[in-house]
N, C-alpha and C. Protein backbone atom coordinates (compact mmCIF):
# COMPACT_ATOMS: atom_id res chain seq x y z
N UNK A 1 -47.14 105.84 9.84
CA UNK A 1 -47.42 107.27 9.92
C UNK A 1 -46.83 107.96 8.70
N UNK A 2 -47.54 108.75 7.86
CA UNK A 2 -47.13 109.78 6.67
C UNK A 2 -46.29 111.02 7.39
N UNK A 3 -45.28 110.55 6.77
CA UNK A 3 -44.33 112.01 7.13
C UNK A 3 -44.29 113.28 6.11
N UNK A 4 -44.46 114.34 6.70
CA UNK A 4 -44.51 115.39 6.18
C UNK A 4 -43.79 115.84 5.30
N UNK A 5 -44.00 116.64 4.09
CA UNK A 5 -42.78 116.89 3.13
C UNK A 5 -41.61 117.18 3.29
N UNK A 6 -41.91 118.40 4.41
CA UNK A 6 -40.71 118.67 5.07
C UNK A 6 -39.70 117.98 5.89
N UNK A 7 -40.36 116.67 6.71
CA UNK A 7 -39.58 116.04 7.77
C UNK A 7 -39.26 114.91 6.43
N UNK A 8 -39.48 114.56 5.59
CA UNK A 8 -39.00 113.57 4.64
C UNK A 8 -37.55 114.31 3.57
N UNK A 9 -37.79 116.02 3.20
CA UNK A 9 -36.51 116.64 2.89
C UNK A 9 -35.27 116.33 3.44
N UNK A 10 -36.24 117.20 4.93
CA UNK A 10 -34.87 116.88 6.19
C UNK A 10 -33.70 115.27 6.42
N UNK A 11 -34.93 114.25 6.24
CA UNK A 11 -34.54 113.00 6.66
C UNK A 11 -33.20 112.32 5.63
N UNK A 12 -33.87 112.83 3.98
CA UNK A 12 -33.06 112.15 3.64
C UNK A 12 -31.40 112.97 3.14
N UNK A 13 -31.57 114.53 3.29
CA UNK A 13 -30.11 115.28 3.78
C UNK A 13 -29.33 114.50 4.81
N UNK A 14 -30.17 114.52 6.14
CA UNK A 14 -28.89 113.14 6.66
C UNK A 14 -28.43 112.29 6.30
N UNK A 15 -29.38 111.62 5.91
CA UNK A 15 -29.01 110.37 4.73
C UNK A 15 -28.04 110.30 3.80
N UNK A 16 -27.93 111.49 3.31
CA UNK A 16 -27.04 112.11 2.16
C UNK A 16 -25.90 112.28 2.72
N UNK A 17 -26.00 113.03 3.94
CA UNK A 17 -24.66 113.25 5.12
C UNK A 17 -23.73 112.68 5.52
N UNK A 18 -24.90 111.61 5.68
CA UNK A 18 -24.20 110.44 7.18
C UNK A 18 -23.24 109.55 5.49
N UNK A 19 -23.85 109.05 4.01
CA UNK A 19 -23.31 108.83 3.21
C UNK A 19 -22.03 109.36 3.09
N UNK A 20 -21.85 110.65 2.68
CA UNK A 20 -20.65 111.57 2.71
C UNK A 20 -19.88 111.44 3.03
N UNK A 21 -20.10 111.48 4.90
CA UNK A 21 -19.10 111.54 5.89
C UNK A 21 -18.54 110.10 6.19
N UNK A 22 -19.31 108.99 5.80
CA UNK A 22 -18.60 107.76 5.73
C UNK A 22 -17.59 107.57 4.67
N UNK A 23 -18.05 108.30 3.80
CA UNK A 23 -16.73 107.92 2.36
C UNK A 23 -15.91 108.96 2.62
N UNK A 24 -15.52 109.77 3.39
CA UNK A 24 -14.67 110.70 3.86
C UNK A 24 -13.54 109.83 4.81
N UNK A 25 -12.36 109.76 3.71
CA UNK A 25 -11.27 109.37 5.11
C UNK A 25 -10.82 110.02 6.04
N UNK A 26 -10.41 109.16 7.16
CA UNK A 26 -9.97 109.97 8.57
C UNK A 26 -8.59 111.06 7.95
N UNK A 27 -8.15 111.99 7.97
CA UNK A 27 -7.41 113.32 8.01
C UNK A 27 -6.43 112.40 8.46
N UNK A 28 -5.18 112.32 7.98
CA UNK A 28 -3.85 112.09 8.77
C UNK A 28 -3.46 113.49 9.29
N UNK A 29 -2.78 113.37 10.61
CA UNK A 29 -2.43 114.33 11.19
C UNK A 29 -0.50 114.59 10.52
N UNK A 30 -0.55 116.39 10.42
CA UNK A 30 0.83 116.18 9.96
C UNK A 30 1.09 117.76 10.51
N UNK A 31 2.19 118.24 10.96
CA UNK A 31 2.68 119.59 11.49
C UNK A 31 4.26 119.51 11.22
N UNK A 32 4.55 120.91 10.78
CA UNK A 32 5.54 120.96 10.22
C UNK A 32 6.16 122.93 10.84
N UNK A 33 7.53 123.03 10.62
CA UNK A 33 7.69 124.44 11.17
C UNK A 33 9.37 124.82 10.32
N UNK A 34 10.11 125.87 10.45
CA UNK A 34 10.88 125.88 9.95
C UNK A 34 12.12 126.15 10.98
N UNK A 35 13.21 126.34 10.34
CA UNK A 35 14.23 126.77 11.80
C UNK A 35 15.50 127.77 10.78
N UNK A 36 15.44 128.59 11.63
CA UNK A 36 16.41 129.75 10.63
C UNK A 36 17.74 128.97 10.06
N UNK A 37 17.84 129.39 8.92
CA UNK A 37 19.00 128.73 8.13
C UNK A 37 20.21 129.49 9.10
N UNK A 38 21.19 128.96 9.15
CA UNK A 38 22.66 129.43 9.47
C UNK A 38 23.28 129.84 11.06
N UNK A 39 22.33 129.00 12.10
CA UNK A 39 22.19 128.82 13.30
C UNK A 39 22.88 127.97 13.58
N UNK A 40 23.62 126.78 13.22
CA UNK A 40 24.07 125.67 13.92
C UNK A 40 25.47 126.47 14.04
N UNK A 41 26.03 125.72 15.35
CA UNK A 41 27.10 126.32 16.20
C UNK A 41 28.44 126.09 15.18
N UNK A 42 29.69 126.43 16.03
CA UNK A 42 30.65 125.29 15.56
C UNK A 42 30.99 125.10 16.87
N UNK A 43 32.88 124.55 16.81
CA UNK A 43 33.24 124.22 18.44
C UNK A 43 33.69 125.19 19.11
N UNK A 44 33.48 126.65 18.46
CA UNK A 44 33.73 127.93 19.33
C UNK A 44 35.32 128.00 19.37
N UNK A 45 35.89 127.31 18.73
CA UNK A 45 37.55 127.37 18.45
C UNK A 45 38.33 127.95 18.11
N UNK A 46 39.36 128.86 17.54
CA UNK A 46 39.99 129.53 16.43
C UNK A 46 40.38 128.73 15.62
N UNK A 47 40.54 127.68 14.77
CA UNK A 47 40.75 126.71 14.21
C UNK A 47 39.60 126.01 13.40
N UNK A 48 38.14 126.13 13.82
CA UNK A 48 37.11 125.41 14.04
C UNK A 48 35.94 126.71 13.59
N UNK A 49 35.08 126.17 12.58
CA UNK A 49 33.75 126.90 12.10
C UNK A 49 32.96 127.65 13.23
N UNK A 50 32.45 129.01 13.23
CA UNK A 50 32.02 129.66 13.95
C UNK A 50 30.54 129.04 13.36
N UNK A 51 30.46 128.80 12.52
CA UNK A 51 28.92 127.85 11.70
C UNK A 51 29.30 126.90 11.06
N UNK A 52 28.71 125.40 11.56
CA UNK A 52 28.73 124.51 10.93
C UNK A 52 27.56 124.04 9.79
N UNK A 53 27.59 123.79 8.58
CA UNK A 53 26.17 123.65 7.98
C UNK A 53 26.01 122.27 7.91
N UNK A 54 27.09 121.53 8.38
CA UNK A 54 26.66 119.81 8.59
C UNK A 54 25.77 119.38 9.33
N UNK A 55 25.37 121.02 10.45
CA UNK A 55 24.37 120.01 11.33
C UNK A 55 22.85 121.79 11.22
N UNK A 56 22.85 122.50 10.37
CA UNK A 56 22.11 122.64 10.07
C UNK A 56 20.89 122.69 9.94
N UNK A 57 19.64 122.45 10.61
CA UNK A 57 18.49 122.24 10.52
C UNK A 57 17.80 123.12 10.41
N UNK A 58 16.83 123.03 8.78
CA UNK A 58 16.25 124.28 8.16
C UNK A 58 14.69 123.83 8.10
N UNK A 59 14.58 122.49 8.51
CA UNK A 59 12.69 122.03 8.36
C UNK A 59 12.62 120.58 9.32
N UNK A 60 11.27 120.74 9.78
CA UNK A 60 11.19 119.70 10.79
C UNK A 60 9.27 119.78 9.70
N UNK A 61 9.32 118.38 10.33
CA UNK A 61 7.87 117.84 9.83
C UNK A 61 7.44 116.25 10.32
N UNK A 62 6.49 116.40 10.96
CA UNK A 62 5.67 115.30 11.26
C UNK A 62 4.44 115.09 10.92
N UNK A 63 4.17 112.97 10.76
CA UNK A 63 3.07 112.77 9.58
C UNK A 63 2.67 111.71 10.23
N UNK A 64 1.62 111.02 10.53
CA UNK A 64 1.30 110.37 10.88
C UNK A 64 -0.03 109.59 9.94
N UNK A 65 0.27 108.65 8.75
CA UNK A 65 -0.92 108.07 8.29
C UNK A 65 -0.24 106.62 7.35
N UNK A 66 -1.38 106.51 7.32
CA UNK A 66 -1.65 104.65 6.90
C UNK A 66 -1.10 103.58 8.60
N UNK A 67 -0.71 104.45 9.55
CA UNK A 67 -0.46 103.34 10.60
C UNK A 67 0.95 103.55 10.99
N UNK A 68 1.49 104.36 10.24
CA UNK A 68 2.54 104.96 10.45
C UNK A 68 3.03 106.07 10.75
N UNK A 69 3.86 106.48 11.71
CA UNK A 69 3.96 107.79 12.22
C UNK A 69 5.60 107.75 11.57
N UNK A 70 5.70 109.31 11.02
CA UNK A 70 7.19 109.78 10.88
C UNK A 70 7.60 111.12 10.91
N UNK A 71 8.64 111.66 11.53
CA UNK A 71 9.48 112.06 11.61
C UNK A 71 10.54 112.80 10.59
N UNK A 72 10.69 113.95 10.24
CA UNK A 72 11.58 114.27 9.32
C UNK A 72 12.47 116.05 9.34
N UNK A 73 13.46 115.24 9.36
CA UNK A 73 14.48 116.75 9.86
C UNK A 73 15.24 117.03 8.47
N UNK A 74 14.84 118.34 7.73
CA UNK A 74 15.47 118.64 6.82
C UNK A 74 17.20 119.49 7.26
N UNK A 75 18.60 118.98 6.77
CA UNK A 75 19.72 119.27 6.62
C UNK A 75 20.31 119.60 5.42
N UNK A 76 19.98 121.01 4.35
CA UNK A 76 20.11 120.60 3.28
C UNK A 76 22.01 120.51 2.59
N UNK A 77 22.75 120.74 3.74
CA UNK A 77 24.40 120.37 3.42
C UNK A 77 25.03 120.13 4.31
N UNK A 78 24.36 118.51 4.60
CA UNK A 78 24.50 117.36 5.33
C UNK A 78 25.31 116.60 5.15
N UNK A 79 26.69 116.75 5.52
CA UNK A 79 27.90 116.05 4.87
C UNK A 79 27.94 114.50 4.56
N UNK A 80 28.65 114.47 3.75
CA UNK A 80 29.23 113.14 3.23
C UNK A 80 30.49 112.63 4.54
N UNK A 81 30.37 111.34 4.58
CA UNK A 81 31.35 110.58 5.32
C UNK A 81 31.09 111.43 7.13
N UNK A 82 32.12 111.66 7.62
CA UNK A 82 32.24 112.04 8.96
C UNK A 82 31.79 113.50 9.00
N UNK A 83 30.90 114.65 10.08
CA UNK A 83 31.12 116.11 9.77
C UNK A 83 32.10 116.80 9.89
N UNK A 84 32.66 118.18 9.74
CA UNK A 84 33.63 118.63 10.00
C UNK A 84 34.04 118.56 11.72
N UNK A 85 35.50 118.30 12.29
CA UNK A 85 35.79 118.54 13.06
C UNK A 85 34.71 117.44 14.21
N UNK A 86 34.81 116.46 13.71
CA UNK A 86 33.27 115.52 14.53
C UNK A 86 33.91 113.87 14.32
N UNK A 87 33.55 113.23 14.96
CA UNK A 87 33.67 111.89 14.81
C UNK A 87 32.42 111.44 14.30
N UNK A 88 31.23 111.98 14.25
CA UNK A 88 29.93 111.27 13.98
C UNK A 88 28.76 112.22 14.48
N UNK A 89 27.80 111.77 13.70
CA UNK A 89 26.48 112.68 13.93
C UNK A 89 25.86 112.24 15.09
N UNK A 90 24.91 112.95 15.68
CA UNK A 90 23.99 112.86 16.81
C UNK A 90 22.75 113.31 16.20
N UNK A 91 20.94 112.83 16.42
CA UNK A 91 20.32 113.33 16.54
C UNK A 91 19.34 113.13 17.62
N UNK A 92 18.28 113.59 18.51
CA UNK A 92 17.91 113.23 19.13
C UNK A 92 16.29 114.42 19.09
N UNK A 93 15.46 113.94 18.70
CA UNK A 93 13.92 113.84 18.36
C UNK A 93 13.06 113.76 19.86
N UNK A 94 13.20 115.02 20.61
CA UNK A 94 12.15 115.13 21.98
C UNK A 94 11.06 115.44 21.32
N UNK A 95 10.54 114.68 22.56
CA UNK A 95 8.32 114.87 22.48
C UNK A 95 8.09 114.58 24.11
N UNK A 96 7.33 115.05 24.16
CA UNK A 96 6.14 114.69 25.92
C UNK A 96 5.08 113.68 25.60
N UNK A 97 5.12 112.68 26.12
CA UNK A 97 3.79 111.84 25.97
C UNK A 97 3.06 111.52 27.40
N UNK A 98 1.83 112.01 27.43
CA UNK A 98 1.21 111.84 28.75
C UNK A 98 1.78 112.20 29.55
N UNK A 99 2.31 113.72 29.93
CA UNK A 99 3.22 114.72 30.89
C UNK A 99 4.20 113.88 30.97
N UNK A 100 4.79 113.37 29.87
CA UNK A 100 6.54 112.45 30.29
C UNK A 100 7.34 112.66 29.25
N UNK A 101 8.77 113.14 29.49
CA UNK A 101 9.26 113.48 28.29
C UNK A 101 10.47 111.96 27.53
N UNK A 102 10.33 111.76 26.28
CA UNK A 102 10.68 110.81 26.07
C UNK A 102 11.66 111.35 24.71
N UNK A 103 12.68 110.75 24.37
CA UNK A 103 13.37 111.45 22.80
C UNK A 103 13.13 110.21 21.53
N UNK A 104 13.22 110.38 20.74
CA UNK A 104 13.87 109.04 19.39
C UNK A 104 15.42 109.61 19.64
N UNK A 105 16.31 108.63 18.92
CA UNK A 105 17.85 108.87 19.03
C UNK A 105 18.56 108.55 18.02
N UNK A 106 18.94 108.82 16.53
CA UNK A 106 19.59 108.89 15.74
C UNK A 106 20.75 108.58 15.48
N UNK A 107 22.13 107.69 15.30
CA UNK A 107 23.35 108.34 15.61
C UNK A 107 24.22 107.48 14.74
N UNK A 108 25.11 108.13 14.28
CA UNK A 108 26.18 107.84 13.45
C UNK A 108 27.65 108.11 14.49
N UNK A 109 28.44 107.27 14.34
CA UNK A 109 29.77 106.76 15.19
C UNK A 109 31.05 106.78 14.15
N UNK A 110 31.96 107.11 14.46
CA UNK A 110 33.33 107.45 13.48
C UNK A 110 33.58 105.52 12.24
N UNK A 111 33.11 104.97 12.96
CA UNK A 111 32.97 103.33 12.00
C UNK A 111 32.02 104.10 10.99
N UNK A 112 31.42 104.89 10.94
CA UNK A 112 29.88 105.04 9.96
C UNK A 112 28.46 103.89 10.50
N UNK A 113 28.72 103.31 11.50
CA UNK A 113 27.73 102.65 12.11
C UNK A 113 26.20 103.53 12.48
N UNK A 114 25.02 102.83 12.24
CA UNK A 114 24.04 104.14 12.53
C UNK A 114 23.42 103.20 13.65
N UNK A 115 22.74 103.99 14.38
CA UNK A 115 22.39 103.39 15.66
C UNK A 115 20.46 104.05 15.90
N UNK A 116 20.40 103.19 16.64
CA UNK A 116 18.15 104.19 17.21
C UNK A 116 18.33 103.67 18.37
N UNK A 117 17.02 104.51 19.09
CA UNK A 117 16.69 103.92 19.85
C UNK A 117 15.61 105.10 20.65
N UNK A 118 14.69 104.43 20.84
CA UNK A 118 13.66 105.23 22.07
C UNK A 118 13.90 104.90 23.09
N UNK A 119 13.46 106.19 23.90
CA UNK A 119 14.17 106.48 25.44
C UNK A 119 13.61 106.89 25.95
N UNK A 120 13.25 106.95 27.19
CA UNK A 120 13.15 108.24 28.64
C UNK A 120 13.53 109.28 28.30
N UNK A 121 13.50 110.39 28.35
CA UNK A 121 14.18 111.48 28.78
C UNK A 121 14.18 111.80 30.02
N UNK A 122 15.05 110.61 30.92
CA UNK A 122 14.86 111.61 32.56
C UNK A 122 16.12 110.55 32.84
N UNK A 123 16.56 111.02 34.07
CA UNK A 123 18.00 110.65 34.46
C UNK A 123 17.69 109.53 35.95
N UNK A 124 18.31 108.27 35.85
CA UNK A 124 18.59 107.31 34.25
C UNK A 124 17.58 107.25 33.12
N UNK A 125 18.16 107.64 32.04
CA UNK A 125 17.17 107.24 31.03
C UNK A 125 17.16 105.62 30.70
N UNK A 126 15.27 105.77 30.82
CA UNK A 126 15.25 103.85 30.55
C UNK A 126 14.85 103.60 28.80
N UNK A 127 15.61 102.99 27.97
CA UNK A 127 15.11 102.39 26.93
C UNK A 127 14.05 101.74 26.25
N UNK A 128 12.97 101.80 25.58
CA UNK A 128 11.94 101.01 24.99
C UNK A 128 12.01 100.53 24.17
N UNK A 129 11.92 99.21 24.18
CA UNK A 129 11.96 98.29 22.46
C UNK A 129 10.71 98.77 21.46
N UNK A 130 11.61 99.55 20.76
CA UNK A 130 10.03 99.39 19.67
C UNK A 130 10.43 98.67 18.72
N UNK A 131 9.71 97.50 18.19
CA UNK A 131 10.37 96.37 17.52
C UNK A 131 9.59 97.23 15.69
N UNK A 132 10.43 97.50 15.13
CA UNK A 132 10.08 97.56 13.60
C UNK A 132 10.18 99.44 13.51
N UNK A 133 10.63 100.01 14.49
CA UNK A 133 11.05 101.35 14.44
C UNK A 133 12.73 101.72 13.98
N UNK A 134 12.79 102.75 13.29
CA UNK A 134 13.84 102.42 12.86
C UNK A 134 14.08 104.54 12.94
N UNK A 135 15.41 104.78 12.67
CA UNK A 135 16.16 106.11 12.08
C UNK A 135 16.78 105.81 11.10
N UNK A 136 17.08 107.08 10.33
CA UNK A 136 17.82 106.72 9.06
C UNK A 136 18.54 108.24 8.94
N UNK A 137 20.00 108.43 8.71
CA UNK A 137 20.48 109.50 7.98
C UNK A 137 20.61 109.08 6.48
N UNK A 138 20.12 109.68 5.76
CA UNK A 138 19.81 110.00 4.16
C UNK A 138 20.42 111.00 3.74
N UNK A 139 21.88 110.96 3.81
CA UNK A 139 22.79 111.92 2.71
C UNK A 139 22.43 112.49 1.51
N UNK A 140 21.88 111.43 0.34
CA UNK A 140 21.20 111.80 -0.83
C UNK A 140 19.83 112.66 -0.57
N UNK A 141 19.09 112.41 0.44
CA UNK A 141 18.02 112.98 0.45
C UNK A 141 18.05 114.25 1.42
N UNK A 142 19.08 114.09 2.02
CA UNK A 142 19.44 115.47 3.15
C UNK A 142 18.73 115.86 4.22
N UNK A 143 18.46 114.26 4.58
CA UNK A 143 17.19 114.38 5.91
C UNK A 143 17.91 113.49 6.80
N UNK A 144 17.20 113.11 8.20
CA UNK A 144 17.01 112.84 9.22
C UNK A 144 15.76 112.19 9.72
N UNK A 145 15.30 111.04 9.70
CA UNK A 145 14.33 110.47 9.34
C UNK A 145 14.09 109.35 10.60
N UNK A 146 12.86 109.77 11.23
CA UNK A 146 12.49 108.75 11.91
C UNK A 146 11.15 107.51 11.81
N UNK A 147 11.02 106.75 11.65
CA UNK A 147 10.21 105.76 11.45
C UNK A 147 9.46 104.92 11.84
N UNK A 148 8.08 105.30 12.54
CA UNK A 148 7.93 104.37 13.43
C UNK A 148 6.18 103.77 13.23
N UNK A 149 5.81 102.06 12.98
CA UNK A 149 4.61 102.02 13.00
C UNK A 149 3.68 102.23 13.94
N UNK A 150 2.52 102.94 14.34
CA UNK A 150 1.73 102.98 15.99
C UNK A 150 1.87 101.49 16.39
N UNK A 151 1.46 100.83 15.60
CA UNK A 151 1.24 99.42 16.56
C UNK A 151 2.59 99.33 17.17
N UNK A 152 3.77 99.25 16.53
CA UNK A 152 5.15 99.02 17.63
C UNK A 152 5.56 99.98 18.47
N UNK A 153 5.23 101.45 18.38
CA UNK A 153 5.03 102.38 19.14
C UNK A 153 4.05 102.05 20.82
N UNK A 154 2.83 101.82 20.14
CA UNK A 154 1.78 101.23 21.27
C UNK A 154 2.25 99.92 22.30
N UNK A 155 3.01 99.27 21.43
CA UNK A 155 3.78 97.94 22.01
C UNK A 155 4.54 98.37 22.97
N UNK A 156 5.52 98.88 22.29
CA UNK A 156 6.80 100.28 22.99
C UNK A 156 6.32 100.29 24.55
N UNK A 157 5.33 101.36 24.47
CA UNK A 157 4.80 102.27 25.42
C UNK A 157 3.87 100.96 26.72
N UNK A 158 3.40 100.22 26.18
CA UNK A 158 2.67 99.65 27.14
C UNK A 158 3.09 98.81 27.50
N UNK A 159 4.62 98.08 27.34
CA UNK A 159 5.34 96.92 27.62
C UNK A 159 6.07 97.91 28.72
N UNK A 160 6.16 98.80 28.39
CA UNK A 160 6.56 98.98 29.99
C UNK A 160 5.90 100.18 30.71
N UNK A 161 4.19 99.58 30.59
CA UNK A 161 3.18 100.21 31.65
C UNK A 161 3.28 101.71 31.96
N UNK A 162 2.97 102.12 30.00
CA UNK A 162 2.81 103.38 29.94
C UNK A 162 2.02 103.69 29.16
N UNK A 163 1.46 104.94 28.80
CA UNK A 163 0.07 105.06 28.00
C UNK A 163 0.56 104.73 26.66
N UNK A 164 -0.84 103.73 25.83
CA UNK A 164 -0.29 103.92 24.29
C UNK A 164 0.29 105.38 24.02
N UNK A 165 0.49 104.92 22.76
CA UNK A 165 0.65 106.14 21.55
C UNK A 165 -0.74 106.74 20.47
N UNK A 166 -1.09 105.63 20.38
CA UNK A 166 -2.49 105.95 19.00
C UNK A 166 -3.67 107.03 19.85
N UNK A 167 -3.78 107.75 19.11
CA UNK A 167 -4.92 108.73 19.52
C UNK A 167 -4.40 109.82 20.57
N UNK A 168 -2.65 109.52 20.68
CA UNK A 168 -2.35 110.50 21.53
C UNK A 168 -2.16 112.03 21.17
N UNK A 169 -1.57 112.44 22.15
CA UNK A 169 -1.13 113.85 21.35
C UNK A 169 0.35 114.19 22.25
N UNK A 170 1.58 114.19 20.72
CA UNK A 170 2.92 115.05 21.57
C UNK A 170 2.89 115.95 21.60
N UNK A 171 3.99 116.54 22.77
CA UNK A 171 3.93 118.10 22.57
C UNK A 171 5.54 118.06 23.09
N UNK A 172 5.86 119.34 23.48
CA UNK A 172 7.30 119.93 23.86
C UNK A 172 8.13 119.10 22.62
N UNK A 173 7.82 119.37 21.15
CA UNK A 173 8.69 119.13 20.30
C UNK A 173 9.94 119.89 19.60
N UNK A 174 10.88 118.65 20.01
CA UNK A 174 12.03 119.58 19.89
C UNK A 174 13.10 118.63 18.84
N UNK A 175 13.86 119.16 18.10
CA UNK A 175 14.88 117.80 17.56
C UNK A 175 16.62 119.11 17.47
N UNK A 176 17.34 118.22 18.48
CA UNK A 176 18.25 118.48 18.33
C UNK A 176 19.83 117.75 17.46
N UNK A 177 20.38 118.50 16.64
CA UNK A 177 21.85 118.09 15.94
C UNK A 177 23.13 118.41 17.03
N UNK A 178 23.35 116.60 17.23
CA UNK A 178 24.62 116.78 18.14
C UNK A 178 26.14 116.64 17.62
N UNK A 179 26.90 116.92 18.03
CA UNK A 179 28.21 116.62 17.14
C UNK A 179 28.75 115.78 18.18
N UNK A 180 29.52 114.39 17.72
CA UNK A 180 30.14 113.52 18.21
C UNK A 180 31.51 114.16 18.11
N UNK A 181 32.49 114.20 19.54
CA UNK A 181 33.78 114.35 19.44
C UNK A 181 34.45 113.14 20.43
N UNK A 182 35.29 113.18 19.59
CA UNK A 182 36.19 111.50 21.08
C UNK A 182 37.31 111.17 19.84
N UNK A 183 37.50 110.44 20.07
CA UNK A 183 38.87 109.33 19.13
C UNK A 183 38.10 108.55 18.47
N UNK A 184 38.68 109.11 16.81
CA UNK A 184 38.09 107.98 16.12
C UNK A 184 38.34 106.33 15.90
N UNK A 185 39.52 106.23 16.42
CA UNK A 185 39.34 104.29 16.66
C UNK A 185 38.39 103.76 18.19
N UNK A 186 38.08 104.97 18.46
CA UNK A 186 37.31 104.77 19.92
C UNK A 186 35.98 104.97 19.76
N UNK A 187 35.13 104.82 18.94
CA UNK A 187 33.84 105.33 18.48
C UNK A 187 32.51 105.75 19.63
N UNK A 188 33.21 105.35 20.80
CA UNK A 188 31.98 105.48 21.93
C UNK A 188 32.99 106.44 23.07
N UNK A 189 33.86 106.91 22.47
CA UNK A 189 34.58 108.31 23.56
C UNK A 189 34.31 109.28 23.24
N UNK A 190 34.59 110.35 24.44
CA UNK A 190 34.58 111.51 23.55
C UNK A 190 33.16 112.15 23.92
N UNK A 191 32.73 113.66 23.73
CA UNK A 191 31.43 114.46 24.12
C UNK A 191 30.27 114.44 23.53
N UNK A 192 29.77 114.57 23.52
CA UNK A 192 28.64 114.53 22.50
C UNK A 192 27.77 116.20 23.09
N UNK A 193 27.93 117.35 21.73
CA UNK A 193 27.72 118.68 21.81
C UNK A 193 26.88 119.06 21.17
N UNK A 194 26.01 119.93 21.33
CA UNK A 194 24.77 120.60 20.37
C UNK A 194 25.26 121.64 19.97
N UNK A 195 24.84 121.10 17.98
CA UNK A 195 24.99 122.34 17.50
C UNK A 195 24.16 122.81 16.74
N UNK A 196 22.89 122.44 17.04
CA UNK A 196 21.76 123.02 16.33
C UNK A 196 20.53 122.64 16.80
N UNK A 197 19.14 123.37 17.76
CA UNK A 197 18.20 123.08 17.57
C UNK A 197 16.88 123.49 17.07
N UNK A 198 15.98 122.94 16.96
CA UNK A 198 15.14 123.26 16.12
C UNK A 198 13.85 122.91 16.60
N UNK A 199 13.69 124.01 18.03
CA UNK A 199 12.16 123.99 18.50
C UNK A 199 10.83 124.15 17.86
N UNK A 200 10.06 123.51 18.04
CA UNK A 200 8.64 123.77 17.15
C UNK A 200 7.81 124.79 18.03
N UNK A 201 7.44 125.67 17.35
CA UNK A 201 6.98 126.59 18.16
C UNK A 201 5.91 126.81 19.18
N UNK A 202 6.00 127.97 20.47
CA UNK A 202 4.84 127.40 21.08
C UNK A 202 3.52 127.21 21.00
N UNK A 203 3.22 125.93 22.19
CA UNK A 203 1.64 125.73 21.53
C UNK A 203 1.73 124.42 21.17
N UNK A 204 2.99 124.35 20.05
CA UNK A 204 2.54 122.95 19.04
C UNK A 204 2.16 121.68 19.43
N UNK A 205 1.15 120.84 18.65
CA UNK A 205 1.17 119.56 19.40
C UNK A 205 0.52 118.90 18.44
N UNK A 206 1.01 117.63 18.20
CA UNK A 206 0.74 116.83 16.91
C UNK A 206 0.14 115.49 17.48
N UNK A 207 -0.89 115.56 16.87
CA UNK A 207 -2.01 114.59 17.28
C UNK A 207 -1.65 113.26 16.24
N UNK A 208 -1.51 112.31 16.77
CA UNK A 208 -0.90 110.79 15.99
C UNK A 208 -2.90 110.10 15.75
């Protein structure tokens, strides 16, 4: 059958389209927000900073591409060695996945030991292996950095008979700066206190 001039224009614009939109890569998803400078607490002491800027948090940002999802908490005078008046840093990275709230966990201990780990957020909190996920405090770079590939994420989540991660969407994002207090030859005593958080505003929700 002879197709009409017009239905042969039309035909090969799709053509042209459907071309296009194949050489078009998928969009990595990335959301980012800020958090007022000069908010983090101190220990409310007379002795002790009415503002601490060790725990600080002035930028939060999440990225999710090449297969990798991350995490990033800007601190831009993020102390060297221990913080003031602290045995060790705390961070802890909330999200909701599939109406369940779950954190990443960050943490530095008076040894300088750094520690991760994904979690529950509900009481007992249960632990998830994500094998090749990692945190990092970055002094030189003045971040807070979480690291995680979907596939060990997806592993994570469904090893213990819960929805993947890939194609999901978090929400209730929150990352809080905790201050470690206890005895420093005792590295696991002692309170663990918030002194800074840094809600993403409402609404937000970052599609992996």
């Amino acid at each position: 059958m002879k197709l009409s001039p017009v239905v042969r224009t039309l035909a090969g614009v799709i053509a042209v389209a459907a071309l296009v939109a194949g050489a078009i890569p998928a969009q990595a998803g990335s959301l980012s927000w800020a958090d007022p400078k000069g908010d983090a607490v101190g220990l409310g002491v007379a002795d002790g900073p009415q503002h601490d800027p060790n725990f600080d948090i002035t930028a939060v940002s999440l990225e999710s591409v090449g297969g990798k999802f991350t995490w990033t908490v800007k601190i831009p005078e993020l102390a060297a060695g221990r913080p003031t008046l602290s045995t060790g840093y705390g961070f802890r990275f909330y999200f909701s996945h599939a109406a369940a709230p779950y954190y990443f966990q960050v943490g530095e201990d008076a040894t300088g030991a750094q520690t991760f780990v994904l979690s529950t957020a509900t009481t007992p909190a249960v632990s998830l292996v994500c094998k090749d996920c990692k945190g990092k405090i970055d002094r030189k770079d003045k971040t807070v950095v979480v690291e995680a590939p979907l596939a060990s994420l997806d592993k994570a989540f469904t090893d213990a008979k819960l929805p993947a991660a890939s194609g999901a969407e978090f929400s209730a994002l929150d990352v809080w700066a905790q201050r470690r207090v206890g005895v420093p030859v005792n590295p696991g005593s002692g309170l663990v206190l918030v002194a800074d958080k840094a809600t993403a505003p409402e609404g937000s929700v970052f599609a992996l």
